[in-house]
C-alpha atoms as a PDB file:
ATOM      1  CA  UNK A   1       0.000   0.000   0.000  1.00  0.00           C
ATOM      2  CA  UNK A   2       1.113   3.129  -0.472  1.00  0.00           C
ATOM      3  CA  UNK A   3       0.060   6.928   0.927  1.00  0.00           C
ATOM      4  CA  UNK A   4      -1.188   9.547  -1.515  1.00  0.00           C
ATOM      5  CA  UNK A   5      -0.916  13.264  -0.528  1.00  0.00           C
ATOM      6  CA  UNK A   6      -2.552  16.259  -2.497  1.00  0.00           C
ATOM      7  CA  UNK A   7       0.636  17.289  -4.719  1.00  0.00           C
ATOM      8  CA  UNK A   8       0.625  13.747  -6.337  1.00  0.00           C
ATOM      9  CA  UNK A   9      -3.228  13.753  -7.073  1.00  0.00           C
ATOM     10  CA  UNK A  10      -3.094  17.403  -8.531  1.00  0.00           C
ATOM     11  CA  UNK A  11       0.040  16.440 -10.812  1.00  0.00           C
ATOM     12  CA  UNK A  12      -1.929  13.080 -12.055  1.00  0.00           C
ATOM     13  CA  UNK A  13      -4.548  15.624 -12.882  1.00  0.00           C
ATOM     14  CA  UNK A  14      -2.654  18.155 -15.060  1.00  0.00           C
ATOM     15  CA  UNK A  15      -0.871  17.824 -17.658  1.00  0.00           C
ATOM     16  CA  UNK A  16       0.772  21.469 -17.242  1.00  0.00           C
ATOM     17  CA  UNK A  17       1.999  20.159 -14.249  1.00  0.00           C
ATOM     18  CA  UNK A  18       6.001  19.813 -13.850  1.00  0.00           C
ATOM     19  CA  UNK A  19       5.128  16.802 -11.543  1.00  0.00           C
ATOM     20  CA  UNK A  20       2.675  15.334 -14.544  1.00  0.00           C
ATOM     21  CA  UNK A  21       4.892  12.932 -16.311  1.00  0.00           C
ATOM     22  CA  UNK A  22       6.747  11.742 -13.335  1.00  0.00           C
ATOM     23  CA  UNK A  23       3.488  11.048 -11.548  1.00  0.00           C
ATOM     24  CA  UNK A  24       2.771   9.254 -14.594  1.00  0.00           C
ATOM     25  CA  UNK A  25       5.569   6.695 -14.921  1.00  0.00           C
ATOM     26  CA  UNK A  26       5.363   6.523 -10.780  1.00  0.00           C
ATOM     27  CA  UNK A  27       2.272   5.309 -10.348  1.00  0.00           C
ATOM     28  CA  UNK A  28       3.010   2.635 -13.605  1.00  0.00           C
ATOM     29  CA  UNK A  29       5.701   1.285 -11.060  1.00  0.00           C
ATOM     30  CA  UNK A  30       3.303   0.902  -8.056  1.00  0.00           C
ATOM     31  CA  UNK A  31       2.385  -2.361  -6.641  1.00  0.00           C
ATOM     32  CA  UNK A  32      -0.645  -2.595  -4.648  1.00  0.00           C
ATOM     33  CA  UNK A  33      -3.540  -0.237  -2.977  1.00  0.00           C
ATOM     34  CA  UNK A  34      -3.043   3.475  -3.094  1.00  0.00           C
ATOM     35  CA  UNK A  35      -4.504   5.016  -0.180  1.00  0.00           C
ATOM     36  CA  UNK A  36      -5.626   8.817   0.869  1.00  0.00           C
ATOM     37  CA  UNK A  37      -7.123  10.403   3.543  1.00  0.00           C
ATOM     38  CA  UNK A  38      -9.956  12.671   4.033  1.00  0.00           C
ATOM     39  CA  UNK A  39      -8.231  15.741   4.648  1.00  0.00           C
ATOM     40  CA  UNK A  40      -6.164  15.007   1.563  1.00  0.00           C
ATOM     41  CA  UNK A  41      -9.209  14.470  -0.518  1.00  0.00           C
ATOM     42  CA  UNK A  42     -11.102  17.689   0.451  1.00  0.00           C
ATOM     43  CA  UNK A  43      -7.774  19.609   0.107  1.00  0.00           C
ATOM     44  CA  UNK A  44      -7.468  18.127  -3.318  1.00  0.00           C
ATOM     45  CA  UNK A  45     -11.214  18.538  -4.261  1.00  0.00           C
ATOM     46  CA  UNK A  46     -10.664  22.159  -3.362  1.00  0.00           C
ATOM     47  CA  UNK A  47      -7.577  22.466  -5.937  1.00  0.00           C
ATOM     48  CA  UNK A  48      -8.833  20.633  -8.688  1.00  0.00           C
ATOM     49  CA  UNK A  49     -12.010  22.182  -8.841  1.00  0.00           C
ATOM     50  CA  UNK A  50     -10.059  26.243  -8.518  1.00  0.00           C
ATOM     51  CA  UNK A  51      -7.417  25.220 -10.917  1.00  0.00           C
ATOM     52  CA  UNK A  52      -9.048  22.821 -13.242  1.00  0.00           C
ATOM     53  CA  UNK A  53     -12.549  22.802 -12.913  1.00  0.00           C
ATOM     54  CA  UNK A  54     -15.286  20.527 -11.745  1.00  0.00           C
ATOM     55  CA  UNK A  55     -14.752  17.656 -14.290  1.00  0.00           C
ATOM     56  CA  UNK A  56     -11.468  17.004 -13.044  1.00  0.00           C
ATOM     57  CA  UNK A  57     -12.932  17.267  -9.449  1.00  0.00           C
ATOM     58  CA  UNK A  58     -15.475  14.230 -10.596  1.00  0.00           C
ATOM     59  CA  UNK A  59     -12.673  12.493 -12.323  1.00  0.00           C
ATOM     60  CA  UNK A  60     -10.459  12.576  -9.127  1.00  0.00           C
ATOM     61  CA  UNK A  61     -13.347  11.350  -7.031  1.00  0.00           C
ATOM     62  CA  UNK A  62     -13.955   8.194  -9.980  1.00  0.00           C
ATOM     63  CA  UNK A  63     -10.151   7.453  -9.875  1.00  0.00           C
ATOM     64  CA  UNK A  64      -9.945   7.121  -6.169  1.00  0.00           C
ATOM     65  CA  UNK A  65     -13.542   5.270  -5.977  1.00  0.00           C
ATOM     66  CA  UNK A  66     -12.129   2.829  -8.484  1.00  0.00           C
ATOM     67  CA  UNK A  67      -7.997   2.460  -7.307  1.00  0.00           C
ATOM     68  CA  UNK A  68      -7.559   3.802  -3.494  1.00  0.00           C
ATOM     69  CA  UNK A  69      -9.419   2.871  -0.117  1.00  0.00           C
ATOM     70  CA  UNK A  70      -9.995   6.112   2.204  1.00  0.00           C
ATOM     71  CA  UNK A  71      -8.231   5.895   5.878  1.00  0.00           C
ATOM     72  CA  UNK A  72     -10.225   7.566   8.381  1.00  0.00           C
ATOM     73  CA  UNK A  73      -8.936  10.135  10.762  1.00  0.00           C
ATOM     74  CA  UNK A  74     -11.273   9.819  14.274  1.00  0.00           C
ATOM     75  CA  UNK A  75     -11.446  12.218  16.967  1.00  0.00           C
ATOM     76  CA  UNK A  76      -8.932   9.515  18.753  1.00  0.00           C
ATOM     77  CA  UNK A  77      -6.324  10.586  16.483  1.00  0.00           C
ATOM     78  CA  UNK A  78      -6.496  14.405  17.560  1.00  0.00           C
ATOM     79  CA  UNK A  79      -4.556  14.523  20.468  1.00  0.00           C
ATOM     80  CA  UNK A  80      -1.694  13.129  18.193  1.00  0.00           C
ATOM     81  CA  UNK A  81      -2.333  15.442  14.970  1.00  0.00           C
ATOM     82  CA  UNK A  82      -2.037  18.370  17.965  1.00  0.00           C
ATOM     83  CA  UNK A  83       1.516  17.788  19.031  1.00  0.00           C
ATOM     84  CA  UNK A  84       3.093  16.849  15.155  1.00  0.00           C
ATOM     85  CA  UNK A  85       1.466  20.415  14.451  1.00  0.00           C
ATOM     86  CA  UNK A  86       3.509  21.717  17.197  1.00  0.00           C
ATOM     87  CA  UNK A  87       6.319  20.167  16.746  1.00  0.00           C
ATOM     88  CA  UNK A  88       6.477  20.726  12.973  1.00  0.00           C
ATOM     89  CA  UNK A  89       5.289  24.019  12.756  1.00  0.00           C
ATOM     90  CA  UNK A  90       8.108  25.738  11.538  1.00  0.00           C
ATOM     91  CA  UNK A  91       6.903  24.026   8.422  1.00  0.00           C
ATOM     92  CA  UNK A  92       4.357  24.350   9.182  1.00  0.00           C
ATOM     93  CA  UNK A  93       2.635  21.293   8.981  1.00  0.00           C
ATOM     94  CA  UNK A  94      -1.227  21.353   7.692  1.00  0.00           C
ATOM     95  CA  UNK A  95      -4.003  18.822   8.154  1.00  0.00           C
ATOM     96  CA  UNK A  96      -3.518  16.941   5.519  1.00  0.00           C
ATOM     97  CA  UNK A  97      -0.378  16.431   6.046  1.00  0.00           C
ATOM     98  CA  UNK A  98      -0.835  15.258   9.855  1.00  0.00           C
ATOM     99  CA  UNK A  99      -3.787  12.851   8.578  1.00  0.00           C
ATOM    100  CA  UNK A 100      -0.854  10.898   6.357  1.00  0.00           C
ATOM    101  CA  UNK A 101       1.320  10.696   9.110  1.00  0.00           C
ATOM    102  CA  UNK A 102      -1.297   9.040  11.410  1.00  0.00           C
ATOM    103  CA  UNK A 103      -1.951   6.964   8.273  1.00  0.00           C
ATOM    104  CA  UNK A 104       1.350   5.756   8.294  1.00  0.00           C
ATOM    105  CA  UNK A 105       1.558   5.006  12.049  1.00  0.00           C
ATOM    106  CA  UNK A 106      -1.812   3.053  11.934  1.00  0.00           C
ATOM    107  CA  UNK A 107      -1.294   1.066   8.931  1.00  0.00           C
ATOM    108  CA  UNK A 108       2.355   0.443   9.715  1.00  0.00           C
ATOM    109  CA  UNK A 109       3.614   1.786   5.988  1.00  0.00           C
ATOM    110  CA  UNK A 110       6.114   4.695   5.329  1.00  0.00           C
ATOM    111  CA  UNK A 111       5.833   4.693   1.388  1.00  0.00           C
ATOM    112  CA  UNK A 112       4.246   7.967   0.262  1.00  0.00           C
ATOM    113  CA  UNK A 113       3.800   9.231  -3.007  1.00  0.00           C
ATOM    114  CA  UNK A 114       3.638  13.286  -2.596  1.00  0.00           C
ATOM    115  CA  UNK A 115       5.481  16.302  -4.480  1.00  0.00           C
ATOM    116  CA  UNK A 116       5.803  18.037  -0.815  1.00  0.00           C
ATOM    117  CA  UNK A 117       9.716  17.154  -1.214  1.00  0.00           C
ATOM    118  CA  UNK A 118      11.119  19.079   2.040  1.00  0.00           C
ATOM    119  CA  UNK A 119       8.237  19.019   4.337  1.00  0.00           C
ATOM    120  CA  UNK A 120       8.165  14.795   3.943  1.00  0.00           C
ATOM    121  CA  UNK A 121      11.777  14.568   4.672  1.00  0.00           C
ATOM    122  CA  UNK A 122      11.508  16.356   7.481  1.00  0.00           C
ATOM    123  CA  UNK A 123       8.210  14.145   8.876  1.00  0.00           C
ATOM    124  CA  UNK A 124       8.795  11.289  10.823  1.00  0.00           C
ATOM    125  CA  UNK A 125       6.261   8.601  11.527  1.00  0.00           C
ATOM    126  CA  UNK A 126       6.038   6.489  14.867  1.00  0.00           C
ATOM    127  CA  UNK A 127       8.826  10.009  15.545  1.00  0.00           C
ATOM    128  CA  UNK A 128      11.674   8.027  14.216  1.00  0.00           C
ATOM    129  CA  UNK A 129      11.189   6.338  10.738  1.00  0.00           C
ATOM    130  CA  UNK A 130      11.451   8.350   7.419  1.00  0.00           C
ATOM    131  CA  UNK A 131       9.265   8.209   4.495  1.00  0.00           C
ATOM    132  CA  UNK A 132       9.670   6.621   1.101  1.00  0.00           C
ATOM    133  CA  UNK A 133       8.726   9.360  -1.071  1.00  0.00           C
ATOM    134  CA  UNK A 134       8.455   6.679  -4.361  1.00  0.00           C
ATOM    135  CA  UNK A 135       7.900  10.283  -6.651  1.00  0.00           C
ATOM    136  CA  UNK A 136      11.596  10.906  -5.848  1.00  0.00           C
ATOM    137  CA  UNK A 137      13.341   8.014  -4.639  1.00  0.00           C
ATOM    138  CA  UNK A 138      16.945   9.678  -4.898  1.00  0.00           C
ATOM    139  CA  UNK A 139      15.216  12.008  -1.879  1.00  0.00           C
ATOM    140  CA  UNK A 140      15.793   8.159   0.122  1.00  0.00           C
ATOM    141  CA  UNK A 141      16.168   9.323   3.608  1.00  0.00           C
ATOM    142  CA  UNK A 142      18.099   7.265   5.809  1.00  0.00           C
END
């Protein structure tokens, strides 16, 4: 399985995007169940729809209906997304990007597929384990 953030799903979407053709050939490579969250989705609803227009909004929502499953972020998770803002905010670090953090503690899976280059090599899941970012793998943190 592997973690989708907004950047990703917004270079998929346009072809103007520098990100477009490397999102391409990335997600040819990936093996298995792409997953999102629902603070990515809404984020990525909202930019579709400003930049490209509601048809790619519906098209994002088809893709993911028909290729991704949807982790849930519950009040339990909160107290958690809290402190990471806090401790990241420098960043800072947004909602969306707290929600694929707790996805990757829950589900027990680091590999991410996001163009957000500095702010997920600076994230740490379970506070000590890097992600995979497989839409730059020469990022590899160690």
């Amino acid at each position: 399985m592997v973690l989708t953030d907004t950047g990703y799903w917004l270079a998929l979407a346009n072809p103007n995007d520098r990100h477009h053709v490397r999102a391409l050939e990335t997600t040819g490579r990936i093996k298995g169940e792409l997953v999102v969250t629902w603070p990515v989705m809404t984020e990525t609803c909202h930019l579709i729809s400003s930049r490209l227009g509601t048809s790619y909004t519906i098209m994002f929502l088809e893709t993911i209906e028909m290729t991704s499953s949807i982790f849930n972020i519950t009040p339990s998770h909160l107290s958690r997304i809290r402190k990471m803002m806090g401790k990241y905010s420098q960043l800072p670090m947004d909602l969306a990007d707290a929600s694929l953090v707790i996805a990757a503690e829950e589900l027990g899976q680091g590999d991410i597929v996001t163009t957000d280059r500095r702010d997920f090599n600076s994230y740490r899941w379970k506070s000590r384990k890097p992600f995979n970012n497989l839409l730059f793998p020469e990022d590899k943190v160690e």
